[in-house]
N, C-alpha and C. Protein backbone atom coordinates (compact mmCIF):
# COMPACT_ATOMS: atom_id res chain seq x y z
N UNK A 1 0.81 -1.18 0.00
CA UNK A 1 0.00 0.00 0.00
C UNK A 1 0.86 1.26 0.00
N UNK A 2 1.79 1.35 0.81
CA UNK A 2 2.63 2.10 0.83
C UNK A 2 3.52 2.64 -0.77
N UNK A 3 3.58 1.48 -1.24
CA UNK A 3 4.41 1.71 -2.56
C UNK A 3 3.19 2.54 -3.58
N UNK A 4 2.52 2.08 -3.27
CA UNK A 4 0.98 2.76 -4.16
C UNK A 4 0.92 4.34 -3.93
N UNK A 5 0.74 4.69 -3.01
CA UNK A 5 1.10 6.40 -2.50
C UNK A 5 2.61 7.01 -2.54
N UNK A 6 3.47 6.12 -2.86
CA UNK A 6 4.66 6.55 -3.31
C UNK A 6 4.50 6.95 -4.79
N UNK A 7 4.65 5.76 -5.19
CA UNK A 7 4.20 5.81 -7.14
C UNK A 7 3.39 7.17 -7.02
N UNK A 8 2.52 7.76 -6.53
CA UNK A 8 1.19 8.28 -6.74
C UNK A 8 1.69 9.64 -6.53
N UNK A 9 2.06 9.91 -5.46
CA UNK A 9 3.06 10.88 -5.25
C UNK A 9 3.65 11.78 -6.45
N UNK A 10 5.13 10.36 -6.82
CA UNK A 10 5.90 10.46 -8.08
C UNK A 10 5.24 10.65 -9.09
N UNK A 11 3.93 9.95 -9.38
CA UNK A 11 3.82 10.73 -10.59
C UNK A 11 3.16 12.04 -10.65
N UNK A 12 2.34 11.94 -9.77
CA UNK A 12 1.78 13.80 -9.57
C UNK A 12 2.74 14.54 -9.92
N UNK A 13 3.86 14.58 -9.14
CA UNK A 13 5.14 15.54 -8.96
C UNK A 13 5.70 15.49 -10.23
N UNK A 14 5.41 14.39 -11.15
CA UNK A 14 6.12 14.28 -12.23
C UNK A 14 5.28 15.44 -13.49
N UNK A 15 4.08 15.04 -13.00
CA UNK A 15 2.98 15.67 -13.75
C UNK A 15 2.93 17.23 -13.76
N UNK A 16 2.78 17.66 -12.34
CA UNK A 16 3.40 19.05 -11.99
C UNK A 16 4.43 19.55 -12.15
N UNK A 17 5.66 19.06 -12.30
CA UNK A 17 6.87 19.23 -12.71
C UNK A 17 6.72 20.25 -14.48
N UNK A 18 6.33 18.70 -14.98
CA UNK A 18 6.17 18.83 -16.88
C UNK A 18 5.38 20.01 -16.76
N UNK A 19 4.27 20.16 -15.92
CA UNK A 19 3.23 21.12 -16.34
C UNK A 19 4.17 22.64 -15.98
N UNK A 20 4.90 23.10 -15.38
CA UNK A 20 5.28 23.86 -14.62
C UNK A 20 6.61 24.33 -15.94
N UNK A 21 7.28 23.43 -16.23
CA UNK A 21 8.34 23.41 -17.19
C UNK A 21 7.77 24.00 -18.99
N UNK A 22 6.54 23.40 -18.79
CA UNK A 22 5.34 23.27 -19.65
C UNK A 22 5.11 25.11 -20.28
N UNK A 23 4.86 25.27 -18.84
CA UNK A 23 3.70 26.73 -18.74
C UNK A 23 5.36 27.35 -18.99
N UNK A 24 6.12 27.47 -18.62
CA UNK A 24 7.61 28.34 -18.71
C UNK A 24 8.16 28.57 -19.57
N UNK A 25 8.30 27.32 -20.80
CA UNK A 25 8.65 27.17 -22.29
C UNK A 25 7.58 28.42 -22.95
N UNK A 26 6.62 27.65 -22.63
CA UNK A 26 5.22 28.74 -23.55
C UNK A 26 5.31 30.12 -23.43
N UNK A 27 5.27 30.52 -22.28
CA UNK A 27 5.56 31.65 -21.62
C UNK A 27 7.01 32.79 -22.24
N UNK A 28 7.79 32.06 -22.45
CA UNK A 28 9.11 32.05 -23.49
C UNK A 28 8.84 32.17 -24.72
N UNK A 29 8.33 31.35 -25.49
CA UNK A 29 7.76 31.35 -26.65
C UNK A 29 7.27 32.24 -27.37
N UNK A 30 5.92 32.96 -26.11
CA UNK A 30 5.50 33.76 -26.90
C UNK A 30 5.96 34.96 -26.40
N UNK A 31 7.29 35.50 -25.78
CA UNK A 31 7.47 36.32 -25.41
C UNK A 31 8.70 36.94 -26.84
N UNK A 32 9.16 34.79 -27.26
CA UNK A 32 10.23 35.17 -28.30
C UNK A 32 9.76 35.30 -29.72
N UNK A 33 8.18 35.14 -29.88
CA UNK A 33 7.68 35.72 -30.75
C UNK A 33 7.02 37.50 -30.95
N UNK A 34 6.86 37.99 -29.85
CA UNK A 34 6.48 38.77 -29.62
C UNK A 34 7.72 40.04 -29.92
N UNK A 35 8.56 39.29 -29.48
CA UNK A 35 9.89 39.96 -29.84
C UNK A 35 10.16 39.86 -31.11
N UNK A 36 10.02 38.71 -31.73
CA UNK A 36 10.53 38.46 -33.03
C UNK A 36 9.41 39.67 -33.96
N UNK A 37 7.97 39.67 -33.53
CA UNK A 37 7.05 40.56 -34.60
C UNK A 37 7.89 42.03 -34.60
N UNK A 38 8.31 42.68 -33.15
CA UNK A 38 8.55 43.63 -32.83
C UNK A 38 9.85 43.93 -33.94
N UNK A 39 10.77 42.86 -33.89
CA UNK A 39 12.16 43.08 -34.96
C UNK A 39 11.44 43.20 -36.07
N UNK A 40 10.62 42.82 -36.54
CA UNK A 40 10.28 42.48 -38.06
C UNK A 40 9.64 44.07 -38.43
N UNK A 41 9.27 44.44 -37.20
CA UNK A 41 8.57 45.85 -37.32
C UNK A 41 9.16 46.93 -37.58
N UNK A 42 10.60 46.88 -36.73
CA UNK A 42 11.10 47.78 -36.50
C UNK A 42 12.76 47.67 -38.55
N UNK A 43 12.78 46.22 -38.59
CA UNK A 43 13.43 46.22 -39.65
C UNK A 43 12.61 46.67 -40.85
N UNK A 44 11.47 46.30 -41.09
CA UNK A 44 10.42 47.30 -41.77
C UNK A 44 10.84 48.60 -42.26
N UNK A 45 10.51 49.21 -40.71
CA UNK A 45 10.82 50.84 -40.82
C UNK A 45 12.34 51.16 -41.23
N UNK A 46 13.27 50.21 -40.96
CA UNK A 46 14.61 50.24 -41.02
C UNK A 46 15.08 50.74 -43.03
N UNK A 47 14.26 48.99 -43.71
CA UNK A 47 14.53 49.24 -44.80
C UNK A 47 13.29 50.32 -45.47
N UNK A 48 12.67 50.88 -45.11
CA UNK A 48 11.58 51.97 -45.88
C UNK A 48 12.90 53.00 -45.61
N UNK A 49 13.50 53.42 -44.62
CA UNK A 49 14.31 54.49 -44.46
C UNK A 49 15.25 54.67 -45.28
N UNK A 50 15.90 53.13 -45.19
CA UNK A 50 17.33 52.79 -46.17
C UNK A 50 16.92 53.21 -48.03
N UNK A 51 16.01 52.92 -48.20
CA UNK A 51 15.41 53.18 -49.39
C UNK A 51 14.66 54.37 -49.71
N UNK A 52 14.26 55.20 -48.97
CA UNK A 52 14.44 56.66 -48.87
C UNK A 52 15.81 57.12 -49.32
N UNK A 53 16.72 56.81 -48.65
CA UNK A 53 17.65 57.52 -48.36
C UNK A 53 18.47 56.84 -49.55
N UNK A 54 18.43 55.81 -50.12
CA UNK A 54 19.18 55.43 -51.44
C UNK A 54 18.22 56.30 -52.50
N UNK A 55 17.18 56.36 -52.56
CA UNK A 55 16.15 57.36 -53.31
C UNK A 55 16.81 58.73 -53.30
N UNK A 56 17.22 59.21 -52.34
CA UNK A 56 17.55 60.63 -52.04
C UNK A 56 19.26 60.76 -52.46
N UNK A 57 19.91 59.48 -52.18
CA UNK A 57 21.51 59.85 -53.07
C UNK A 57 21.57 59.41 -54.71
N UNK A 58 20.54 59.14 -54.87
CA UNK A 58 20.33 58.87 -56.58
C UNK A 58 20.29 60.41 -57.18
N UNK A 59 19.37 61.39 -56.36
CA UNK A 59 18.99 62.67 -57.09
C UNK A 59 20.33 63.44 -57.02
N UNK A 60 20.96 63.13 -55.96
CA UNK A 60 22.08 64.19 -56.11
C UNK A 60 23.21 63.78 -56.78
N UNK A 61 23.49 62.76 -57.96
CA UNK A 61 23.99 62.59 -58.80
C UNK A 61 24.32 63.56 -59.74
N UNK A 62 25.49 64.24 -60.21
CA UNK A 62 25.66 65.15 -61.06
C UNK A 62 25.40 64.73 -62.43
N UNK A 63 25.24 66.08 -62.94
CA UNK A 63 24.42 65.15 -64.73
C UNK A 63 25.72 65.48 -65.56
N UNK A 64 26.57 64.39 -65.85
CA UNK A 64 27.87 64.98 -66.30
C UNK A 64 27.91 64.57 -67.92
N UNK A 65 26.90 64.51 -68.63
CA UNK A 65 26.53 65.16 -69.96
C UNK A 65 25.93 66.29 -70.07
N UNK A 66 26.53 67.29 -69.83
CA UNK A 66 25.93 68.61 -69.83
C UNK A 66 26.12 69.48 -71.54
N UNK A 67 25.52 69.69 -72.25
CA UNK A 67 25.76 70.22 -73.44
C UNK A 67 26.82 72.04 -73.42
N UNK A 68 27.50 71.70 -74.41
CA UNK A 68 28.26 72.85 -74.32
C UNK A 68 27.74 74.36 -73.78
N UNK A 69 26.57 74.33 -74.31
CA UNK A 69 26.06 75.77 -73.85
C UNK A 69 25.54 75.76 -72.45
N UNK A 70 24.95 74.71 -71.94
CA UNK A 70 25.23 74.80 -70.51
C UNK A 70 26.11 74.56 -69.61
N UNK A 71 27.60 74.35 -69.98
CA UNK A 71 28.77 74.64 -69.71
C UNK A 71 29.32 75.99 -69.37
N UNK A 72 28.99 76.70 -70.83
CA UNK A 72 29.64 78.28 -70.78
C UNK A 72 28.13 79.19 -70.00
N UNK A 73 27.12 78.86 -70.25
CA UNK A 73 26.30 79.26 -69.37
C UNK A 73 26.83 79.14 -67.63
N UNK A 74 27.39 77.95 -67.06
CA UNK A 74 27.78 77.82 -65.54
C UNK A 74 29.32 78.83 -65.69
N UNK A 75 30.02 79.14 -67.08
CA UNK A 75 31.46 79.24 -66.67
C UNK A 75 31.01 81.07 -66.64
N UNK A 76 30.09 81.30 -67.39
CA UNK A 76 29.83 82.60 -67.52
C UNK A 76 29.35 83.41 -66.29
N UNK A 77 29.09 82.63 -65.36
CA UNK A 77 27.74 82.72 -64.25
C UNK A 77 28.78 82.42 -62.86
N UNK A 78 29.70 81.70 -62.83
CA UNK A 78 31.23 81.66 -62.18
C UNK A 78 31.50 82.79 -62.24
N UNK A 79 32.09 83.09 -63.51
CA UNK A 79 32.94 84.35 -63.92
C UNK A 79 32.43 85.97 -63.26
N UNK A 80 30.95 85.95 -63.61
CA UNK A 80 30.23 86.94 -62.93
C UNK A 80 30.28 87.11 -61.34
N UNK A 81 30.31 85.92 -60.77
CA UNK A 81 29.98 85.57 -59.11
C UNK A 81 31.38 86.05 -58.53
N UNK A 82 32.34 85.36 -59.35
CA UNK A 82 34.09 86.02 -59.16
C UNK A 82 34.15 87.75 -59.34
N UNK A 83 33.79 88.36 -60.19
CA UNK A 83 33.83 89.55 -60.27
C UNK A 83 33.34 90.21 -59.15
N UNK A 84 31.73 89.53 -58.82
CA UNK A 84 31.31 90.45 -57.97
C UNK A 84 31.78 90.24 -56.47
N UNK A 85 31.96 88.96 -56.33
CA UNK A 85 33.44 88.49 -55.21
C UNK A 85 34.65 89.51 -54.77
N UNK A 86 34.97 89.82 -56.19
CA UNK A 86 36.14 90.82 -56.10
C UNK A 86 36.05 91.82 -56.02
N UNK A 87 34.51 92.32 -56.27
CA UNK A 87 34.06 93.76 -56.20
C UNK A 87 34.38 94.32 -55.03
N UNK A 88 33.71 93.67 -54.02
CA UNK A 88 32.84 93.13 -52.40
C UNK A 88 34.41 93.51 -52.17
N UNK A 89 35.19 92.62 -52.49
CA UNK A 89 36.75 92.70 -51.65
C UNK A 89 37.33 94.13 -51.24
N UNK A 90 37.20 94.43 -52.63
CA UNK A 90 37.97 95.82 -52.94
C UNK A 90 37.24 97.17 -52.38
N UNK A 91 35.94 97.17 -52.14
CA UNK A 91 35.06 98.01 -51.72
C UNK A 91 35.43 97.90 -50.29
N UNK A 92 35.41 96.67 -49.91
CA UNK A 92 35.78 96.62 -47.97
C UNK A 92 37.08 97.23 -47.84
N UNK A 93 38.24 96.58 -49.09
CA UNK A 93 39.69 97.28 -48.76
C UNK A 93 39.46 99.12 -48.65
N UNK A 94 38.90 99.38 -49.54
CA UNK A 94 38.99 100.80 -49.29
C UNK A 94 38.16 101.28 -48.16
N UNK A 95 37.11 101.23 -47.90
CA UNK A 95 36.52 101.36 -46.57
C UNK A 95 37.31 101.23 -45.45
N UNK A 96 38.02 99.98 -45.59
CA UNK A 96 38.77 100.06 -44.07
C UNK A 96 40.13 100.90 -44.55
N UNK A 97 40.54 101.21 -45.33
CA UNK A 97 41.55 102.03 -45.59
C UNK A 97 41.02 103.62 -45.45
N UNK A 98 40.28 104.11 -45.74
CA UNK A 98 39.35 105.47 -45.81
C UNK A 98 39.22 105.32 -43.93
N UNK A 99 38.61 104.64 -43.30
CA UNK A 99 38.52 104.53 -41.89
C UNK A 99 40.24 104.79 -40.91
N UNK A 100 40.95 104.10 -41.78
CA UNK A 100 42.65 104.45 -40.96
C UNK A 100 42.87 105.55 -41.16
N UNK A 101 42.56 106.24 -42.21
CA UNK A 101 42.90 107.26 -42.64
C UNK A 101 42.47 108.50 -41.93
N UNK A 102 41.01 107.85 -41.69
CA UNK A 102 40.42 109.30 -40.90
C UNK A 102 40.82 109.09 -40.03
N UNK A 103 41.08 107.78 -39.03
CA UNK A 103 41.62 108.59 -37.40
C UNK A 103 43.15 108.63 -37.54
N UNK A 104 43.41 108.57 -38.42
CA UNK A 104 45.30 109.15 -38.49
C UNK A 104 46.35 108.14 -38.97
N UNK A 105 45.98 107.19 -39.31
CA UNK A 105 46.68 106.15 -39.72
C UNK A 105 47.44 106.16 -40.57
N UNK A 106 49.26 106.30 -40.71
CA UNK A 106 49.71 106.83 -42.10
C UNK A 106 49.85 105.77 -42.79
N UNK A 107 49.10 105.56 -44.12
CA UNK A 107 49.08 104.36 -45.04
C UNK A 107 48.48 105.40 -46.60
């Protein structure tokens, strides 16, 4: 009789054991799916960005068949921007030279 409530015991405990080991796996499971949707979500947004952003270094590609006249059109439009560059320069040189001058500066 004794061996009967032993066995009986053992297997309960065995039963509760599995069940316990049981509920813990699952519990895991769906915590490592839950995680896993979350990556899938977040790599989603990852590659929409990456592909934005390959979208966006495509446009700033220079167009380096440019026809002659829009060549001398940019060299003409340089040339102008330099002048007036140098204008700007020379206008400040004398200003600050006209300024030494008035408070006594011999130059």
């Amino acid at each position: 009789m004794i061996w009967l409530v032993v066995w009986a015991v053992l297997v309960l405990g065995a039963c509760v054991v599995g069940f316990l080991i049981a509920r813990h796996l699952w519990r895991q499971f769906t915590a490592l799916m839950a995680q896993a949707r979350h990556s899938a979500e977040a790599m989603e947004r990852l590659n929409a960005a990456v592909a934005e952003l390959e979208a966006q270094a495509q446009t700033f590609r220079p167009h380096l068949a440019a026809t002659e006249s829009q060549r001398e059109q940019w060299r003409q439009t340089r040339a102008a921007n330099l002048a007036a560059r140098a204008m700007r320069v020379r206008e400040r040189r004398s200003r600050t030279l006209e300024r030494w001058r008035a408070i006594g500066m011999p130059l």
